[in-house]
N, C-alpha and C. Protein backbone atom coordinates (compact mmCIF):
# COMPACT_ATOMS: atom_id res chain seq x y z
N UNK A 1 0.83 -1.20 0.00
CA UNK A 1 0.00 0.00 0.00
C UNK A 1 0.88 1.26 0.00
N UNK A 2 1.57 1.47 0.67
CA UNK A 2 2.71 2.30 0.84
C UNK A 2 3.37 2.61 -0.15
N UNK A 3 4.00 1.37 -0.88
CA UNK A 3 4.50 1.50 -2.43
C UNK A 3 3.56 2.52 -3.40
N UNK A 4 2.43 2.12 -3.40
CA UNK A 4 1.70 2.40 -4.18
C UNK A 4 1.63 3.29 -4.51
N UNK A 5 1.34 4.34 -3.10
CA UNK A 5 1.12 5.56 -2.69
C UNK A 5 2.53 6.53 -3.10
N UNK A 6 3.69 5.81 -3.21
CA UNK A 6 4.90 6.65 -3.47
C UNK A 6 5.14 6.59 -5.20
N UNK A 7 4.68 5.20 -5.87
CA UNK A 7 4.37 5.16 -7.04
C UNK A 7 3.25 6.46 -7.43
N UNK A 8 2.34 7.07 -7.21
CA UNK A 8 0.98 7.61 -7.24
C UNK A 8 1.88 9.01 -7.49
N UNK A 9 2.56 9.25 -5.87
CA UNK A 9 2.77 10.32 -5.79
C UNK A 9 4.07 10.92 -6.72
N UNK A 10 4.88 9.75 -7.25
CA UNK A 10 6.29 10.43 -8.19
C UNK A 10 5.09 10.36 -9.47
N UNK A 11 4.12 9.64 -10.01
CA UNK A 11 3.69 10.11 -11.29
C UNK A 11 3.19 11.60 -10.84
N UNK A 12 2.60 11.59 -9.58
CA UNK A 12 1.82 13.10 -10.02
C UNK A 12 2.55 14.24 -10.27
N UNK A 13 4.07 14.14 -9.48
CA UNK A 13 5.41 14.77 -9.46
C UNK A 13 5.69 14.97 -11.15
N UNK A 14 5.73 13.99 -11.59
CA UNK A 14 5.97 14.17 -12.92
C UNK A 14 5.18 14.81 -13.86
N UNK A 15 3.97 14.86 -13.53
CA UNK A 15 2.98 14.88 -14.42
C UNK A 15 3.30 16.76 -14.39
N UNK A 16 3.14 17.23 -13.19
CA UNK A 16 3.35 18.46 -12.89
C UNK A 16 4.17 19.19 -13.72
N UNK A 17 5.44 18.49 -13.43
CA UNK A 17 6.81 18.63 -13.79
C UNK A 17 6.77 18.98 -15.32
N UNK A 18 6.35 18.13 -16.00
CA UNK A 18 5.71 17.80 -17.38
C UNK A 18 5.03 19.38 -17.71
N UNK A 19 3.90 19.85 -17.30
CA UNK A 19 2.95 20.80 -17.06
C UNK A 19 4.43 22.15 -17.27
N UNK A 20 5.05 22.08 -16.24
CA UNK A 20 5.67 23.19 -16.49
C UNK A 20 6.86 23.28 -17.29
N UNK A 21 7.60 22.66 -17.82
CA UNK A 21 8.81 22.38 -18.69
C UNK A 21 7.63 22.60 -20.14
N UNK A 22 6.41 21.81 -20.18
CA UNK A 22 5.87 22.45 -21.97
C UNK A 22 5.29 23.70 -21.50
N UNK A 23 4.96 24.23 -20.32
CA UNK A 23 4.72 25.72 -20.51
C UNK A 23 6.00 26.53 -20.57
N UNK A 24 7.18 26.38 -20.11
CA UNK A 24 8.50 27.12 -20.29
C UNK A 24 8.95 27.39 -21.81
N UNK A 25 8.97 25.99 -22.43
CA UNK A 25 9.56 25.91 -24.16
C UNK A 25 8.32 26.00 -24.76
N UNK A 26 6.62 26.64 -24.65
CA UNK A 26 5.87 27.26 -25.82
C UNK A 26 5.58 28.18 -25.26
N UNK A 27 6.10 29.16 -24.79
CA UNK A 27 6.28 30.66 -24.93
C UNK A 27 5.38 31.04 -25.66
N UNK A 28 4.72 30.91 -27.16
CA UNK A 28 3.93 31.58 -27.75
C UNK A 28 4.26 32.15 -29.13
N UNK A 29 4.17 32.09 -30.39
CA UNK A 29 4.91 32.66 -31.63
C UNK A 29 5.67 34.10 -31.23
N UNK A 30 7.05 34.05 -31.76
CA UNK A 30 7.23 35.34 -31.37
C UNK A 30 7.94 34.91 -30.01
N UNK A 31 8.28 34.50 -29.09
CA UNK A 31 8.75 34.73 -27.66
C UNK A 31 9.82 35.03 -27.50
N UNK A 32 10.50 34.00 -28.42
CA UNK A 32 11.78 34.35 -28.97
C UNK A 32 12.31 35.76 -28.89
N UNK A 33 11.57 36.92 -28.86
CA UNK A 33 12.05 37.71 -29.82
C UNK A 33 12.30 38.78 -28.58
N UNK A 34 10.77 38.54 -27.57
CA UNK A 34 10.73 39.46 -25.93
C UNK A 34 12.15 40.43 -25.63
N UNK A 35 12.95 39.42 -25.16
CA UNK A 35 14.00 39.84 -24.67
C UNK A 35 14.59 40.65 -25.46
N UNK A 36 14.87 40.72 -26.74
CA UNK A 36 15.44 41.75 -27.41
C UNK A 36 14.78 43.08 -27.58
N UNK A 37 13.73 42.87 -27.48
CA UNK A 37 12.72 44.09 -27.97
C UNK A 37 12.37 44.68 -26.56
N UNK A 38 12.55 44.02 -25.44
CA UNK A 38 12.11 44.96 -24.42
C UNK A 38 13.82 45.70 -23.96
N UNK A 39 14.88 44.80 -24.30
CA UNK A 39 15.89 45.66 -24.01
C UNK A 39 16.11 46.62 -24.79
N UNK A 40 15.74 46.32 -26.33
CA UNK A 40 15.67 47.81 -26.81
C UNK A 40 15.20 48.67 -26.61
N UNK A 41 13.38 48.87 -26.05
CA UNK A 41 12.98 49.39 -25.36
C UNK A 41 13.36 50.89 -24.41
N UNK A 42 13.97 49.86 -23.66
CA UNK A 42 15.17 50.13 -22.46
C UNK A 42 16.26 51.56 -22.82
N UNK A 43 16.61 50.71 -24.19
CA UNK A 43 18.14 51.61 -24.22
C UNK A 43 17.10 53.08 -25.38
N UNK A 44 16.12 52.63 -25.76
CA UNK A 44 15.92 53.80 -26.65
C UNK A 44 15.32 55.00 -25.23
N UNK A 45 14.77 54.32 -24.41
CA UNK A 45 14.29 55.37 -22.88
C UNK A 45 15.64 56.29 -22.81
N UNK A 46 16.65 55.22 -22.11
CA UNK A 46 17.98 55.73 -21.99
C UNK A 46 17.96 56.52 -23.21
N UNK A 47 18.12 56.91 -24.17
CA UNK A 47 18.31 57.46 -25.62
C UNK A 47 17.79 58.89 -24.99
N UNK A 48 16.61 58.64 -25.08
CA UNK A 48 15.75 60.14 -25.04
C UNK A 48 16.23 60.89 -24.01
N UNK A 49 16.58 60.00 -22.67
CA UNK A 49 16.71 60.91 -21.61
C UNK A 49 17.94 61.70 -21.49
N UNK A 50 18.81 61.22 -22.13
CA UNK A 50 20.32 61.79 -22.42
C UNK A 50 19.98 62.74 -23.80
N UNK A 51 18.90 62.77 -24.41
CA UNK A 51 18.79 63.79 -25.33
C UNK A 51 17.92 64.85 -24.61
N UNK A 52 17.19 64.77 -23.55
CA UNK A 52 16.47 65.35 -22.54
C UNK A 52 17.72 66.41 -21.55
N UNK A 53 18.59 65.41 -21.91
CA UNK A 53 19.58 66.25 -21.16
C UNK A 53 20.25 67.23 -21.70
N UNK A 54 20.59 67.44 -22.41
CA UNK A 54 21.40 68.28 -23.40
C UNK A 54 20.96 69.90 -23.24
N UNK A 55 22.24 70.69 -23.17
CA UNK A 55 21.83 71.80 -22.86
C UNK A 55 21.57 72.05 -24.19
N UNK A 56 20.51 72.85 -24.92
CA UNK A 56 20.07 73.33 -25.94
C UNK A 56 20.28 74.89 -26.05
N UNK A 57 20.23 75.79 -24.81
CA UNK A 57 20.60 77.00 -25.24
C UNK A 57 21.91 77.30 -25.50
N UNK A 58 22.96 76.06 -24.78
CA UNK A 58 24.61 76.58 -24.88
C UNK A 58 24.70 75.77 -26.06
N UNK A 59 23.91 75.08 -26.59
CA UNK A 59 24.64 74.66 -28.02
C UNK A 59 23.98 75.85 -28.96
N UNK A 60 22.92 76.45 -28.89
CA UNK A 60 22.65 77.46 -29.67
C UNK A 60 23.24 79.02 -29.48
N UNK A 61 24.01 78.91 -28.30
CA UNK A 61 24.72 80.55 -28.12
C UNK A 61 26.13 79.75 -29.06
N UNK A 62 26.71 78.55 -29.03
CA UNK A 62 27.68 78.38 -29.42
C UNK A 62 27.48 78.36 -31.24
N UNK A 63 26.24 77.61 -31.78
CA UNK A 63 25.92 78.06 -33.12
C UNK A 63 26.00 79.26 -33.25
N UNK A 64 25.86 80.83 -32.45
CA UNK A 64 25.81 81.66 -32.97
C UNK A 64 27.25 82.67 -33.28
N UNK A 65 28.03 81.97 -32.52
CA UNK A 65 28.96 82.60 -31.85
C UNK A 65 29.87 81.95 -32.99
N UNK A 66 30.01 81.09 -33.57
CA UNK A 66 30.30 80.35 -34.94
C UNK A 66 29.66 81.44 -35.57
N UNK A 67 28.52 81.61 -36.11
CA UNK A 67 28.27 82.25 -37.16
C UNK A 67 28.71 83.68 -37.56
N UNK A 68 28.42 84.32 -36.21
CA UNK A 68 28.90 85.60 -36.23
C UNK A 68 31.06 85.41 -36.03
N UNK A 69 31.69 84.88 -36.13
CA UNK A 69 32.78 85.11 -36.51
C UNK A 69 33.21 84.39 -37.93
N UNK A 70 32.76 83.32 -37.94
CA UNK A 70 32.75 83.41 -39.41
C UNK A 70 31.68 84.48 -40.13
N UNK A 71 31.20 85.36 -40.43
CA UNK A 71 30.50 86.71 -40.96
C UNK A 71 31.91 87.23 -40.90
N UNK A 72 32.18 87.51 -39.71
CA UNK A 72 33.83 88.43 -39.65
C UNK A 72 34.74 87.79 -40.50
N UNK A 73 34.90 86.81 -40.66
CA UNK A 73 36.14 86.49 -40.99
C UNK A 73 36.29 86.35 -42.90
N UNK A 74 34.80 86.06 -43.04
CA UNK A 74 34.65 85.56 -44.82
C UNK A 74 34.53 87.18 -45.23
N UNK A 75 34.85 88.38 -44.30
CA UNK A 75 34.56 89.76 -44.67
C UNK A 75 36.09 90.35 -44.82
N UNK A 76 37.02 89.58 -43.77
CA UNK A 76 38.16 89.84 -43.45
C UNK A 76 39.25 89.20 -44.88
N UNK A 77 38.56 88.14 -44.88
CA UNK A 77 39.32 87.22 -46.08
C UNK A 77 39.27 87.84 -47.56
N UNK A 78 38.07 88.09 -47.69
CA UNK A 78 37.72 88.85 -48.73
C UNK A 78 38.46 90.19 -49.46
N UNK A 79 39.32 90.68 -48.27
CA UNK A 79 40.23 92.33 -48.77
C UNK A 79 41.69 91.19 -48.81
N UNK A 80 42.15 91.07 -50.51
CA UNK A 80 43.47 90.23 -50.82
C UNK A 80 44.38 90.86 -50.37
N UNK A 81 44.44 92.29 -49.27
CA UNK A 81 45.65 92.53 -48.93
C UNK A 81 45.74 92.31 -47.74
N UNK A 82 45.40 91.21 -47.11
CA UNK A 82 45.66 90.59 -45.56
C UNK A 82 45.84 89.39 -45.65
N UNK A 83 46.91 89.02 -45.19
CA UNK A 83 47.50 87.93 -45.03
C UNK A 83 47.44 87.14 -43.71
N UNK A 84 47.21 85.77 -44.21
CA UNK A 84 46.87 84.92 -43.15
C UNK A 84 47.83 83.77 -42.93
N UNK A 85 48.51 83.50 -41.69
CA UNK A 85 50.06 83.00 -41.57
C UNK A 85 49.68 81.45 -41.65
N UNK A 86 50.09 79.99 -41.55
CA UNK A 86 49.76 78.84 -41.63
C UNK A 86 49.12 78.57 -40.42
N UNK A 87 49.39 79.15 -39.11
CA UNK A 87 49.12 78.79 -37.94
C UNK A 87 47.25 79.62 -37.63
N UNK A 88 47.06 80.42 -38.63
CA UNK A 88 46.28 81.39 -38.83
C UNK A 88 45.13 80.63 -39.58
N UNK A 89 45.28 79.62 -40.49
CA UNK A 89 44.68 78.63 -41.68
C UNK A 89 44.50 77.89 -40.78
N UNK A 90 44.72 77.32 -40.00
CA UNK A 90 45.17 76.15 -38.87
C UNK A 90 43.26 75.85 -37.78
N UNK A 91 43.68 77.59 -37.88
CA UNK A 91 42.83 77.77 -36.51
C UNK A 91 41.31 78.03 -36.95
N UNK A 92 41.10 78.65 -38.36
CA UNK A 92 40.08 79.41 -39.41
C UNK A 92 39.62 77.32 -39.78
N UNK A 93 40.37 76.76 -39.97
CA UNK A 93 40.05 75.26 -40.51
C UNK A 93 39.80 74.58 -39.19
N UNK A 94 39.81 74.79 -37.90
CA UNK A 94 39.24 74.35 -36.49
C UNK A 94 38.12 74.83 -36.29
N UNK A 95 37.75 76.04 -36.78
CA UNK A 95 36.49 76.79 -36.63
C UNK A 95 35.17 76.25 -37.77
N UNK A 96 36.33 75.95 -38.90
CA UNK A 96 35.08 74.96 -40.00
C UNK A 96 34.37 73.95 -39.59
N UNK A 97 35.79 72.53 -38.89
CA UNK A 97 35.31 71.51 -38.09
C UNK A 97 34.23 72.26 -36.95
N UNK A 98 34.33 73.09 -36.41
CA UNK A 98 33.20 73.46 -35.71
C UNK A 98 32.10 73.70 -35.84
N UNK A 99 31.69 74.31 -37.14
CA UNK A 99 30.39 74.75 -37.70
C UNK A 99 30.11 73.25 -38.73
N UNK A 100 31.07 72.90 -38.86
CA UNK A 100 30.33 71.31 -39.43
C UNK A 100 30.02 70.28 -38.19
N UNK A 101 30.44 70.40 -37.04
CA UNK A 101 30.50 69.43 -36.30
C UNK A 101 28.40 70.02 -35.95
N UNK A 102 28.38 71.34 -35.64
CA UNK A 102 27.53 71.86 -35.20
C UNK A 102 25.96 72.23 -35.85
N UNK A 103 25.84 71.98 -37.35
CA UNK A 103 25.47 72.08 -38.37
C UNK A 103 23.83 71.48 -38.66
N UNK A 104 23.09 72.35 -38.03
CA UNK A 104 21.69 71.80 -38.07
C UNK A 104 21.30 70.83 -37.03
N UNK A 105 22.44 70.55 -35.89
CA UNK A 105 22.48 69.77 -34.49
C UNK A 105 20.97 69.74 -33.74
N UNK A 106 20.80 71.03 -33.61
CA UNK A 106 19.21 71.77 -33.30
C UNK A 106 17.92 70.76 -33.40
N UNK A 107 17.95 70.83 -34.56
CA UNK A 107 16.97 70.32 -35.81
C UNK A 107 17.06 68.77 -35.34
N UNK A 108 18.25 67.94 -35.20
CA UNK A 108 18.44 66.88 -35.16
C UNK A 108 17.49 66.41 -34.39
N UNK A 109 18.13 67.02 -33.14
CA UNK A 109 17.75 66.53 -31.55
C UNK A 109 16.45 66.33 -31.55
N UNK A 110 15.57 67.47 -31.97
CA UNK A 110 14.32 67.63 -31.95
C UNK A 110 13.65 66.29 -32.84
N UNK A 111 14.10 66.39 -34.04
CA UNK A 111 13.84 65.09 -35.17
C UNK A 111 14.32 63.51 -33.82
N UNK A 112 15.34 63.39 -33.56
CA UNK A 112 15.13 62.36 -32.72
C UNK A 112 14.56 62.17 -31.63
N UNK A 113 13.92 63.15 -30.95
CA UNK A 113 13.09 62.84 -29.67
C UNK A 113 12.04 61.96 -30.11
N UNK A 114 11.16 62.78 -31.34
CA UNK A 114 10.10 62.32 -32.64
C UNK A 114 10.14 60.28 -32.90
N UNK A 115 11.20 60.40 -32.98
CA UNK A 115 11.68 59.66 -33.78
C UNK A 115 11.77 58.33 -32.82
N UNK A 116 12.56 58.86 -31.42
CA UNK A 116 12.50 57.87 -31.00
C UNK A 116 11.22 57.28 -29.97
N UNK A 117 10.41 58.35 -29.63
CA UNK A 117 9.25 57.65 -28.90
C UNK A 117 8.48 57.06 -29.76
N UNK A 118 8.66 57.28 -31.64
CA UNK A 118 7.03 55.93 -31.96
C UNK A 118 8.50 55.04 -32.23
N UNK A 119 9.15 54.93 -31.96
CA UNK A 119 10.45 53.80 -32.17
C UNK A 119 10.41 52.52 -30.57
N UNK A 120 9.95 53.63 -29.53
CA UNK A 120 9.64 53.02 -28.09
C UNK A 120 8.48 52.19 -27.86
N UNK A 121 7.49 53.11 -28.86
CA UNK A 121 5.85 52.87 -29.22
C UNK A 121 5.97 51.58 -29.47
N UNK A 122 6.57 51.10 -31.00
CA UNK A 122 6.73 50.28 -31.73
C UNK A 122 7.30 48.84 -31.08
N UNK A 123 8.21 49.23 -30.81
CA UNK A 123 9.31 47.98 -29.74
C UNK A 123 8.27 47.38 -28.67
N UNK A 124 7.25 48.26 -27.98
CA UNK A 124 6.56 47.75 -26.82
C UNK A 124 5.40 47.15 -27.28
N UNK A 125 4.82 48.12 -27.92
CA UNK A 125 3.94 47.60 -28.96
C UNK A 125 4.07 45.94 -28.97
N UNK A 126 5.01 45.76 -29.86
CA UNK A 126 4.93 44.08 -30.47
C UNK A 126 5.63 43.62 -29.73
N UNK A 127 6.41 44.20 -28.23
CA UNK A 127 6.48 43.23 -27.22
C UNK A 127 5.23 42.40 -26.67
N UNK A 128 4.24 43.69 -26.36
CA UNK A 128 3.23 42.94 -25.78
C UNK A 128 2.47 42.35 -26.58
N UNK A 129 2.46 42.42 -27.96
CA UNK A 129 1.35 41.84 -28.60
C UNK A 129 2.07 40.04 -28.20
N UNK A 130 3.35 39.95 -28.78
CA UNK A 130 3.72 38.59 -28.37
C UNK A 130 2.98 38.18 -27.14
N UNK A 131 3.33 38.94 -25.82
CA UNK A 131 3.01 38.68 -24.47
C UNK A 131 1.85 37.80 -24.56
N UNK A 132 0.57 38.57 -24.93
CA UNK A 132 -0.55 38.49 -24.64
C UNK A 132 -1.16 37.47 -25.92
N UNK A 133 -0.67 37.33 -27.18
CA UNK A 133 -0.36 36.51 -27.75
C UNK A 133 -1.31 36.43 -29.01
N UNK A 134 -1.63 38.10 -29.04
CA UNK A 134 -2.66 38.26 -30.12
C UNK A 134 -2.19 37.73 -31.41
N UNK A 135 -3.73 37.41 -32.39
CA UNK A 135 -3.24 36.58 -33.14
C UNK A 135 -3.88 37.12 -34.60
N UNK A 136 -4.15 38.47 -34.55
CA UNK A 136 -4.50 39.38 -35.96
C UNK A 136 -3.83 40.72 -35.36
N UNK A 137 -3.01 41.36 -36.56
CA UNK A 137 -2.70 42.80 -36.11
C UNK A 137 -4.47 44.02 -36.66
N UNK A 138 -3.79 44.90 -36.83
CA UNK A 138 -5.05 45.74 -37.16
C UNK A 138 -5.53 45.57 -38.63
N UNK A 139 -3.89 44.89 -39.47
CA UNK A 139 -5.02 45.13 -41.00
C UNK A 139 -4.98 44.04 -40.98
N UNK A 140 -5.27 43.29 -39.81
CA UNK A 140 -6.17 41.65 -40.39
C UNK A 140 -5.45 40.60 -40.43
N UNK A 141 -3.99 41.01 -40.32
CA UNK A 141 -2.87 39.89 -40.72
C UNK A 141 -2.90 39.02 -39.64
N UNK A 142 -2.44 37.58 -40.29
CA UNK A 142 -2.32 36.67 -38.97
C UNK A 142 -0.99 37.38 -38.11
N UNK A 143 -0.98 37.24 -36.98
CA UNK A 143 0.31 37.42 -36.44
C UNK A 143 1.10 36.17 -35.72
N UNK A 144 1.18 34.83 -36.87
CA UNK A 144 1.97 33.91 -36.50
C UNK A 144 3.56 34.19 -36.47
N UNK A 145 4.36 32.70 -36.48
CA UNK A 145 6.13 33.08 -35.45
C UNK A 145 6.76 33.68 -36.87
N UNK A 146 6.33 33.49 -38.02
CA UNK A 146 6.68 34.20 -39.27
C UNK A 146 6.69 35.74 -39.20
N UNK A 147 5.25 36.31 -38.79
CA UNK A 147 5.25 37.74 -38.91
C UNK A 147 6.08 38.19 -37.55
N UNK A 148 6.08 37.89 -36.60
CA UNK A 148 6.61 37.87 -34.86
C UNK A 148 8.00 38.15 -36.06
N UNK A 149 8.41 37.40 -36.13
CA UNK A 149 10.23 37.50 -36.99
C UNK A 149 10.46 38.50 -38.14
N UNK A 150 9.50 38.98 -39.08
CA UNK A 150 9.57 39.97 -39.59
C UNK A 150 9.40 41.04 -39.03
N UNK A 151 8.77 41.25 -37.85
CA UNK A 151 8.12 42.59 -37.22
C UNK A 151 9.23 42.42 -36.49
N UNK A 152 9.50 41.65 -36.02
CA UNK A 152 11.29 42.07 -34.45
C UNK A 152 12.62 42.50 -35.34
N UNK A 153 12.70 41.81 -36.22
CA UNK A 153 13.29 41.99 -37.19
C UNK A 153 13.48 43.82 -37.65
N UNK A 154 12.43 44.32 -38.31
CA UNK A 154 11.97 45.10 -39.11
C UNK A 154 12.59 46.45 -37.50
N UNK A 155 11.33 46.45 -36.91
CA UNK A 155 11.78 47.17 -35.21
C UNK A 155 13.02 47.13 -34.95
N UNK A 156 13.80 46.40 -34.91
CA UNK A 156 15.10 46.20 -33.91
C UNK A 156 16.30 46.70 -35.21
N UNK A 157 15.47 46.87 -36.00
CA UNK A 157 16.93 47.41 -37.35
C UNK A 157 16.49 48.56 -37.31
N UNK A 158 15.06 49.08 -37.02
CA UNK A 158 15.02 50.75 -36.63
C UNK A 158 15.58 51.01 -35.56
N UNK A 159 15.18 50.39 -34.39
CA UNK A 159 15.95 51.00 -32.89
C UNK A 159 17.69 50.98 -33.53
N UNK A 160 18.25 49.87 -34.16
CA UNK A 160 19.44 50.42 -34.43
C UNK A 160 20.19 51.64 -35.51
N UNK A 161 19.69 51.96 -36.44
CA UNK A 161 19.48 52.97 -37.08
C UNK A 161 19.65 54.31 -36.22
N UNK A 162 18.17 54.40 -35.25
CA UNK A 162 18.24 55.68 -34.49
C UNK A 162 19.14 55.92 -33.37
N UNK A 163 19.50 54.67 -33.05
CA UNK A 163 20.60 54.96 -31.40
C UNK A 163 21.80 55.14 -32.21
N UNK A 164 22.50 54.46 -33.45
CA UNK A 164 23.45 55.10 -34.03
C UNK A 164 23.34 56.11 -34.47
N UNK A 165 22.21 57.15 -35.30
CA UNK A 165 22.37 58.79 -35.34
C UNK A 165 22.12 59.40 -34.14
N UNK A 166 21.85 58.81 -32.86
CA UNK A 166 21.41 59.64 -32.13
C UNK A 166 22.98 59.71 -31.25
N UNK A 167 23.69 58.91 -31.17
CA UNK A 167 24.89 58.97 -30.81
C UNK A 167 25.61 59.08 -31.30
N UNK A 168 25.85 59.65 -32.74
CA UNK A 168 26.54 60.18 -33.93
C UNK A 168 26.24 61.93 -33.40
N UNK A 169 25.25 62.43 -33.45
CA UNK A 169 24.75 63.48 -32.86
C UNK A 169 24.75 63.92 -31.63
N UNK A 170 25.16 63.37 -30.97
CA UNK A 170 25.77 64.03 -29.25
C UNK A 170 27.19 63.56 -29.10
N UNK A 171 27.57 62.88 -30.25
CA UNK A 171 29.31 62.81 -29.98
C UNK A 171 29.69 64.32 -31.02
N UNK A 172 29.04 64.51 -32.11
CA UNK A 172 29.16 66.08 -32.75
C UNK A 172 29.25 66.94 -32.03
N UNK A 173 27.84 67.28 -30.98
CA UNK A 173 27.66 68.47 -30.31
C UNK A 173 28.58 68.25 -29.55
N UNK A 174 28.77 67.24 -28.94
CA UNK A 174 30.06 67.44 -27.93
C UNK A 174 31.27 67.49 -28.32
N UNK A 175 32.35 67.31 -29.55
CA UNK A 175 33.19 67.59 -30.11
C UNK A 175 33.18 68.93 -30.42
N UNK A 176 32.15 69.26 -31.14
CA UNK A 176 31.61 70.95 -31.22
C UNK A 176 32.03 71.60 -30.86
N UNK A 177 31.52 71.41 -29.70
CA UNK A 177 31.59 72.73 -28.76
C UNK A 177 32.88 72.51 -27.46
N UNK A 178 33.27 71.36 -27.48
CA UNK A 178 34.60 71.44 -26.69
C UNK A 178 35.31 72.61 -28.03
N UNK A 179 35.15 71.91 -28.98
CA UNK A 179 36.78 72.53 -30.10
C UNK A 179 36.17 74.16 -30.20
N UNK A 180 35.27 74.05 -29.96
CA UNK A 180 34.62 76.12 -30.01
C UNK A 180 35.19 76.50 -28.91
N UNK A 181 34.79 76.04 -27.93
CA UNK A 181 35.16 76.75 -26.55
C UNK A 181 36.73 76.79 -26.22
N UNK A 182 37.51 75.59 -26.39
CA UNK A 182 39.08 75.46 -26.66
C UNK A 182 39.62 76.59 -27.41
N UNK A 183 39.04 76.89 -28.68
CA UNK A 183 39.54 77.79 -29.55
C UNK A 183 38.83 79.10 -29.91
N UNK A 184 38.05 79.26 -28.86
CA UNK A 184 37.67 81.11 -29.07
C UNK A 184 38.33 82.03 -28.82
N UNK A 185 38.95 81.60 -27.76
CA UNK A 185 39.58 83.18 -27.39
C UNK A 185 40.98 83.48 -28.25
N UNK A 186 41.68 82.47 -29.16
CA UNK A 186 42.42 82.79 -30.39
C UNK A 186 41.62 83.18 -31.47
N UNK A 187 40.84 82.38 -31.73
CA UNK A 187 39.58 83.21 -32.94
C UNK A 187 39.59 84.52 -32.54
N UNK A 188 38.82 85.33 -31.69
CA UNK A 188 38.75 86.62 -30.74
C UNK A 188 39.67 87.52 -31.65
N UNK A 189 41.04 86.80 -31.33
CA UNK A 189 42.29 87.32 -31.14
C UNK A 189 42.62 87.77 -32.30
N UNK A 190 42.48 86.90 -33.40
CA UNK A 190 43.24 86.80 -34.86
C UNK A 190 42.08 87.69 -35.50
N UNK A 191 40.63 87.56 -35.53
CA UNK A 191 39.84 88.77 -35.85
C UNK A 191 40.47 89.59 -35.38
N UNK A 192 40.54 90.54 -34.37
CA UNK A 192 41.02 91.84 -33.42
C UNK A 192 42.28 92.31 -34.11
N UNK A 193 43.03 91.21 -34.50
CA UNK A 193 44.13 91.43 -35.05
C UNK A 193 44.08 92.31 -36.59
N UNK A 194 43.12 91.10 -37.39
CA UNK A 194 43.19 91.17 -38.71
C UNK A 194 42.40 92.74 -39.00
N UNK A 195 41.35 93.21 -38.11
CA UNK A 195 40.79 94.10 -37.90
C UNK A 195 41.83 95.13 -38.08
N UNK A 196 42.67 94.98 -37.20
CA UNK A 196 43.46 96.44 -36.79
C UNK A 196 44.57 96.69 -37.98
N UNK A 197 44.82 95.41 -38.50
CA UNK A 197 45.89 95.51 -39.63
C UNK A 197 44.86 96.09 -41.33
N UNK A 198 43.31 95.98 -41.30
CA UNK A 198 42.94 96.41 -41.92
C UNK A 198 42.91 98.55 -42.11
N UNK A 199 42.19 98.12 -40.70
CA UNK A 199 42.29 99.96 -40.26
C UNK A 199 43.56 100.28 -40.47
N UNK A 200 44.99 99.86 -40.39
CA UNK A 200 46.26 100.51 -40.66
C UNK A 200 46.43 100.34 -41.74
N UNK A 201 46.15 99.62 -42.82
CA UNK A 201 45.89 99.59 -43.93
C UNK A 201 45.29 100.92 -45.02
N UNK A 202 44.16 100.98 -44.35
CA UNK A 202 43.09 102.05 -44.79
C UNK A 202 43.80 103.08 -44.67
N UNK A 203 44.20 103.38 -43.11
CA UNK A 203 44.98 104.73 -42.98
C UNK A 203 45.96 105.18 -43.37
N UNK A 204 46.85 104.30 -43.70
CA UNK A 204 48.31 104.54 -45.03
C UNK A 204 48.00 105.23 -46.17
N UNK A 205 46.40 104.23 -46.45
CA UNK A 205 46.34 105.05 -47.99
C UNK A 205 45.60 106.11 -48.53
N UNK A 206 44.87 106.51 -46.79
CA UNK A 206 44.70 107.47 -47.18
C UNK A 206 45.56 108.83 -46.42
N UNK A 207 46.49 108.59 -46.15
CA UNK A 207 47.84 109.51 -45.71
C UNK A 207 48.35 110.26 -46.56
């Protein structure tokens, strides 16, 4: 009797056992895919909030502060009797890298905030649809482990797309504006300069 009862009780053990090992490996079409799409998720949050961070008025006093010395300088360049030394080319070609590094940055940021919340939308979106394990999207399509793999697929090559321009674009602004701020107060200098060698210029000829 005893036997019996320990026979009884390892099948029911098993049976259980059984129960949860085929609920672990059928996950559901698509399950596969969870883990990637909610960590992308994740890092596109992280994304925004470091674009949340960004000072926006010191990158736009520094766009201006670019613009208005280059104005000076393409005014300065312009009279062929001022000469500009190699170390002078040097510094005028640090100020280019600057206004290219800096170059519609603005615009970007804004385009990726856009960009990346229906990108967050999207990722969670067809996380949970897996979850819950719906089985038509909205235009009707089945959503078997075929479409689950085109749609994670399709998503997870956008989330990578945008976290590489979006970190293409805050390694700019931040190259930017270190190499602006490093090199203004010689910019300053070499205008002030080129300035004064113009006015002594002027005044020779008309002496």
């Amino acid at each position: 009797m005893t036997m019996s009862f320990g026979i009884q009780r390892l099948a029911m053990c098993t049976a259980v056992l059984g129960l949860l090992w085929a609920g672990i490996g059928c996950g559901g079409p698509g399950s596969a895919h969870r883990g990637a799409l909610a960590e992308a998720a994740q890092e596109v949050a992280q994304g925004l909030s470091a674009l949340d961070g960004l000072n926006l008025d010191s990158l736009a006093a520094s766009q201006k502060r670019v613009a208005t010395r280059f104005k000076d300088l393409n005014w300065l360049m312009a009279d062929s009797s001022l000469t500009f030394s190699l170390e002078d080319g040097q510094l005028i070609g640090d100020w280019a890298r600057v206004k290219r590094y800096l170059k519609g940055t603005s615009q970007k940021v804004d385009l990726l905030k856009k960009q990346g919340e229906v990108c967050r939308t999207q990722l969670e979106g067809l996380r949970d649809a897996i979850r819950t394990r719906a089985k038509v999207d909205g235009m009707g399509q089945a959503m078997d482990e075929g479409y689950f793999d085109n749609q994670a697929r399709r998503e997870l090559d956008a989330y990578k797309a945008w976290k590489s321009a979006c970190d293409d674009t805050q390694r700019y602004i931040r190259l930017g504006m270190e190499l602006e701020q490093s090199t203004l107060a010689k910019m300053d200098s070499l205008i002030l300069a080129k300035r004064a060698e113009w006015a002594q210029q002027i005044a020779q000829g008309d002496a």
